[in-house]
Protein backbone atom coordinates (compact mmCIF):
# COMPACT_ATOMS: atom_id res chain seq x y z
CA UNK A 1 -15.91 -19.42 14.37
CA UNK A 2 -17.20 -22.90 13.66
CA UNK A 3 -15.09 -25.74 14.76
CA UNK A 4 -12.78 -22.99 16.01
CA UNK A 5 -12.28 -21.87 11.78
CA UNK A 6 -13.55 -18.79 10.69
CA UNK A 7 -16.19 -19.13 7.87
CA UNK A 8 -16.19 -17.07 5.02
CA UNK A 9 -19.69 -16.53 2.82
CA UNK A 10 -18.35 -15.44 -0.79
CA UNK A 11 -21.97 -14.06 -1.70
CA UNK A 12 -23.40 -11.07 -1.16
CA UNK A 13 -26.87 -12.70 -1.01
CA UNK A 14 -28.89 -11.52 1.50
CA UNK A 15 -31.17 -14.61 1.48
CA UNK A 16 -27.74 -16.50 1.83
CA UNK A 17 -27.02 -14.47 5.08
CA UNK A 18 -29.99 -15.14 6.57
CA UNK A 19 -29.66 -19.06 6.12
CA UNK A 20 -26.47 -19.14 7.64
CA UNK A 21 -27.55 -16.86 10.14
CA UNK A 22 -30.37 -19.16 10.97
CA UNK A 23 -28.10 -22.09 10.97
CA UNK A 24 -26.09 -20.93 13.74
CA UNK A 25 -22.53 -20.75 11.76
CA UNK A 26 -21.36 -17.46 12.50
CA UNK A 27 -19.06 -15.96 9.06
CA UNK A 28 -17.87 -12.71 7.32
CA UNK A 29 -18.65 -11.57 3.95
CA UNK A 30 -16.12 -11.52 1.26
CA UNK A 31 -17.29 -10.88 -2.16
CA UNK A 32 -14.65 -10.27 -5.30
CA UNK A 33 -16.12 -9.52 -8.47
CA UNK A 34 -16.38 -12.66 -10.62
CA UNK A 35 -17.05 -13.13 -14.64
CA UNK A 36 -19.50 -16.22 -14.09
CA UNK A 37 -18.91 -17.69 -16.91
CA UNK A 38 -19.21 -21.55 -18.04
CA UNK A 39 -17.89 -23.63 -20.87
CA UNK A 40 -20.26 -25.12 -24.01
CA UNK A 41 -21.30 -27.82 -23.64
CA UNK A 42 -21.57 -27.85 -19.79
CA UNK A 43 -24.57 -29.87 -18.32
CA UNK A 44 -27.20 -27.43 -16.52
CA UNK A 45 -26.54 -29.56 -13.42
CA UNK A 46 -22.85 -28.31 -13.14
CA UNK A 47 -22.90 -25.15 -13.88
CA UNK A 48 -24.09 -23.36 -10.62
CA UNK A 49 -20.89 -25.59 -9.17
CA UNK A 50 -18.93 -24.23 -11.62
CA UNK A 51 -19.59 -20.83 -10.97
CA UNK A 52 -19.97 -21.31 -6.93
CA UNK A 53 -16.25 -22.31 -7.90
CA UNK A 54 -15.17 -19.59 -9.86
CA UNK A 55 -16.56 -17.31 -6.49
CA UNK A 56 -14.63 -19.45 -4.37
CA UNK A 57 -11.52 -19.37 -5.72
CA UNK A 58 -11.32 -15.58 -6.69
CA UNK A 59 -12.54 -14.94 -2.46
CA UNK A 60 -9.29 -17.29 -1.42
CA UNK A 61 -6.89 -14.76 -2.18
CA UNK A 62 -8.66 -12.87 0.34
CA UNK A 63 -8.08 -15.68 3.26
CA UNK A 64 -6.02 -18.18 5.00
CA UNK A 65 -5.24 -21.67 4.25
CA UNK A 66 -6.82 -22.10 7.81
CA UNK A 67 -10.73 -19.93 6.57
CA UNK A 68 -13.72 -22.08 5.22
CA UNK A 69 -14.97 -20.49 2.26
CA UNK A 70 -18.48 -21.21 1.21
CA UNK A 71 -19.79 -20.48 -2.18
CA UNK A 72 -22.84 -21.02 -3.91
CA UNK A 73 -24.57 -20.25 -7.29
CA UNK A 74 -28.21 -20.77 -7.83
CA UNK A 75 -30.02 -21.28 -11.77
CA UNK A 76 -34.05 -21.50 -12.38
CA UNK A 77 -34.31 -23.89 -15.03
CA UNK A 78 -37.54 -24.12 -16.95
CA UNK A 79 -37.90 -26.62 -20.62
CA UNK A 80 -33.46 -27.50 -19.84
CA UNK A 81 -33.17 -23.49 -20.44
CA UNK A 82 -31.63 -21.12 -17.38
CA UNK A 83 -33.96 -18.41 -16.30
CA UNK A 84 -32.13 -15.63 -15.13
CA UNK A 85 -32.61 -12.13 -13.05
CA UNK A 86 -34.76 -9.94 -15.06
CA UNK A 87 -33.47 -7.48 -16.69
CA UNK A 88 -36.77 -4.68 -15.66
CA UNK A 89 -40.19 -5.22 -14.61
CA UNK A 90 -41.61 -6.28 -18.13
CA UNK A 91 -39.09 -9.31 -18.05
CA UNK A 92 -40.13 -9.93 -14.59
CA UNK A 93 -43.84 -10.13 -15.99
CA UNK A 94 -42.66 -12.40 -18.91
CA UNK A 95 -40.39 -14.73 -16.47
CA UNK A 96 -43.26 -14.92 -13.93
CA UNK A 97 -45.92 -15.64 -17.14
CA UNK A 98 -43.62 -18.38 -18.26
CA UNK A 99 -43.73 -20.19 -15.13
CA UNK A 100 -47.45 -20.14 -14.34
CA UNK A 101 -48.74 -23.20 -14.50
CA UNK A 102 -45.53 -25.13 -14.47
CA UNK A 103 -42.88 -27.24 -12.80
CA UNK A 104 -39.62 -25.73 -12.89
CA UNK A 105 -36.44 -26.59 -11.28
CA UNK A 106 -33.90 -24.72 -9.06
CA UNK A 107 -30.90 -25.96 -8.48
CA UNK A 108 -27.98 -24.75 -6.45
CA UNK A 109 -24.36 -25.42 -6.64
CA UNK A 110 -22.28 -25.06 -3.35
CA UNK A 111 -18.44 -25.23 -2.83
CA UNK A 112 -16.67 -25.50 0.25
CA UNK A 113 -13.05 -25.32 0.93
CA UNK A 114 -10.76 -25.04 3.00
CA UNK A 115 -6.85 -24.69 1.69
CA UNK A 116 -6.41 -27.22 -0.78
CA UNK A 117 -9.40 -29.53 0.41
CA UNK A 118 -12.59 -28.73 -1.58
CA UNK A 119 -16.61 -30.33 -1.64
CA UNK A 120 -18.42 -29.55 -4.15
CA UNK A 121 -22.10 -30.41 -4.86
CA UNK A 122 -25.38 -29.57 -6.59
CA UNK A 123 -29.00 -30.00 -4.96
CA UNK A 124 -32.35 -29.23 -7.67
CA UNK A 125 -35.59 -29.04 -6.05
CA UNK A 126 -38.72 -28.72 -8.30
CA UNK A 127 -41.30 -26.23 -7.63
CA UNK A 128 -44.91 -26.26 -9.46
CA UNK A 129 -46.46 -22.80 -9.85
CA UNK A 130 -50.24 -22.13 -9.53
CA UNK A 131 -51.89 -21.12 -12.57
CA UNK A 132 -50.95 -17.15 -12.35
CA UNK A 133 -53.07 -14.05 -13.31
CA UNK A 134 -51.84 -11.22 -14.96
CA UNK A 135 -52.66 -9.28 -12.45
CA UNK A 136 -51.42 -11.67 -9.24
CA UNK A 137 -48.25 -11.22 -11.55
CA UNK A 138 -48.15 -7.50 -12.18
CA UNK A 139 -49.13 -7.10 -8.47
CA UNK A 140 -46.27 -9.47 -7.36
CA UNK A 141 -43.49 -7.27 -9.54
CA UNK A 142 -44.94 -3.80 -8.82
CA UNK A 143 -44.80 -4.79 -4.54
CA UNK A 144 -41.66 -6.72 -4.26
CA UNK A 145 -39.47 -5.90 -6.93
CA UNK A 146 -37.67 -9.19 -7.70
CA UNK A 147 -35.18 -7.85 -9.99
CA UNK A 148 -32.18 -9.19 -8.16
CA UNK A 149 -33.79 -12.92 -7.89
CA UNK A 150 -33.14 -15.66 -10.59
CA UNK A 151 -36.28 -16.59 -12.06
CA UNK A 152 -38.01 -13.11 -10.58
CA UNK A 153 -39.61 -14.47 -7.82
CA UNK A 154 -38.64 -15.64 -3.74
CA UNK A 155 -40.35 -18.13 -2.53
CA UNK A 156 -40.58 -16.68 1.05
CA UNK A 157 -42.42 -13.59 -0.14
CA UNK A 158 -46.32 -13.26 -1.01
CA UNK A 159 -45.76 -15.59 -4.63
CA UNK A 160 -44.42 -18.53 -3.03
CA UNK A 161 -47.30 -18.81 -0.30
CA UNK A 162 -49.86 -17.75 -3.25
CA UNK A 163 -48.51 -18.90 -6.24
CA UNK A 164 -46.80 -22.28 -5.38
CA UNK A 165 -48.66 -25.49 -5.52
CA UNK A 166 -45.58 -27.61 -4.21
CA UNK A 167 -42.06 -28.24 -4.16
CA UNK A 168 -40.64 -31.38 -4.38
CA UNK A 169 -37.22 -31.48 -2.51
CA UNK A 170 -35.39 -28.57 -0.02
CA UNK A 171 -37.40 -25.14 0.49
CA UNK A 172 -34.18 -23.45 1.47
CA UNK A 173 -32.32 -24.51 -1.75
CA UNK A 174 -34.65 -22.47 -3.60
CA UNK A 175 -33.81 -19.51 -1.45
CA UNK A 176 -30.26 -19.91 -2.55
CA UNK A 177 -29.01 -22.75 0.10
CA UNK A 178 -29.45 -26.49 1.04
CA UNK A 179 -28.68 -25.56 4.75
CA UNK A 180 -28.54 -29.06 5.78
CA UNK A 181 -26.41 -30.44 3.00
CA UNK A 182 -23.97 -27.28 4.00
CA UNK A 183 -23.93 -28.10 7.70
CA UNK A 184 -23.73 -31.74 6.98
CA UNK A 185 -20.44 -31.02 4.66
CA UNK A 186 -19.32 -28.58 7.09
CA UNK A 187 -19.37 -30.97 9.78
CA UNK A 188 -17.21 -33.59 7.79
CA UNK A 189 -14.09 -30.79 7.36
């Protein structure tokens, strides 16, 4: 319970877990199957909120007017184009190859609500990739795997304490979470 309100995580992210978990808000899981799907025309900025919306309001049906529901979407963006998950291991090698050398951004889009009352909010934090071998690459894939990661890579694994120069803004956003601007927005329902 926080605040005496149960919390609801509407993401099956295990990186998300762990965040909250680490923040001290105990929560449940609810997950319902959403399209994630944006309008044209949308700005790259909104559209993690937009989704982290769409999540939200397909897991209400599943709670009280009385649950927080928190909901969050997270895009790589590299040249204003959205990186996804990769597909297999050779678009893992071609996402990874892409960012060597460069400053991308990662930005998350959060929703909270509870009933009728909703916050919504984006946070982007740039990270700046090391120049990358093929091999560090190849190596990085083949051991962890990061098929089920936008932009193929975690920054608490081997590749971010290897591969990133910097980051300019929250290390936990680009896990999936802003923790603090969370807690601070929980704190104000």
């Amino acid at each position: 319970m926080y605040k005496g309100t149960r919390v609801i995580l509407a993401s099956q992210s295990p990186r998300r877990k762990q965040l909250l978990e680490q923040a001290g808000i105990p929560f449940e899981v609810k997950v319902v199957e959403t399209a994630e799907t944006f309008p044209p025309g949308l700005a790259i900025v909104d559209i993690p909120v937009h989704i982290a919306r769409q999540k939200a309001i397909a897991v209400k049906a599943l709670c009280t007017d009385t649950d927080i529901i928190i909901a969050a979407d997270t895009v790589v963006v590299l040249d204003d184009t959205i990186i996804g998950k990769p597909k297999d291991r050779e678009d893992a090698i071609a996402i990874l190859s892409r960012l060597s050398g460069r400053e991308h951004r990662v930005i998350t889009g959060v929703v909270i609500r509870k009933g009728a009352d909703e916050t919504a909010f984006s946070h982007t934090t740039a990270v700046h990739f090391n120049r990358l071998t093929t091999e560090q690459i190849t190596w990085y894939v083949d051991q962890f795997k990061p098929y089920d990661k936008a932009g193929a890579y975690a920054i608490q694994e081997w590749i971010g304490a290897v591969g990133i120069d910097r980051i300019n803004g929250c290390f936990y956003n680009v896990m999936g979470l802003p923790v603090s601007k969370v807690v601070a927005a929980l704190n104000q329902i």
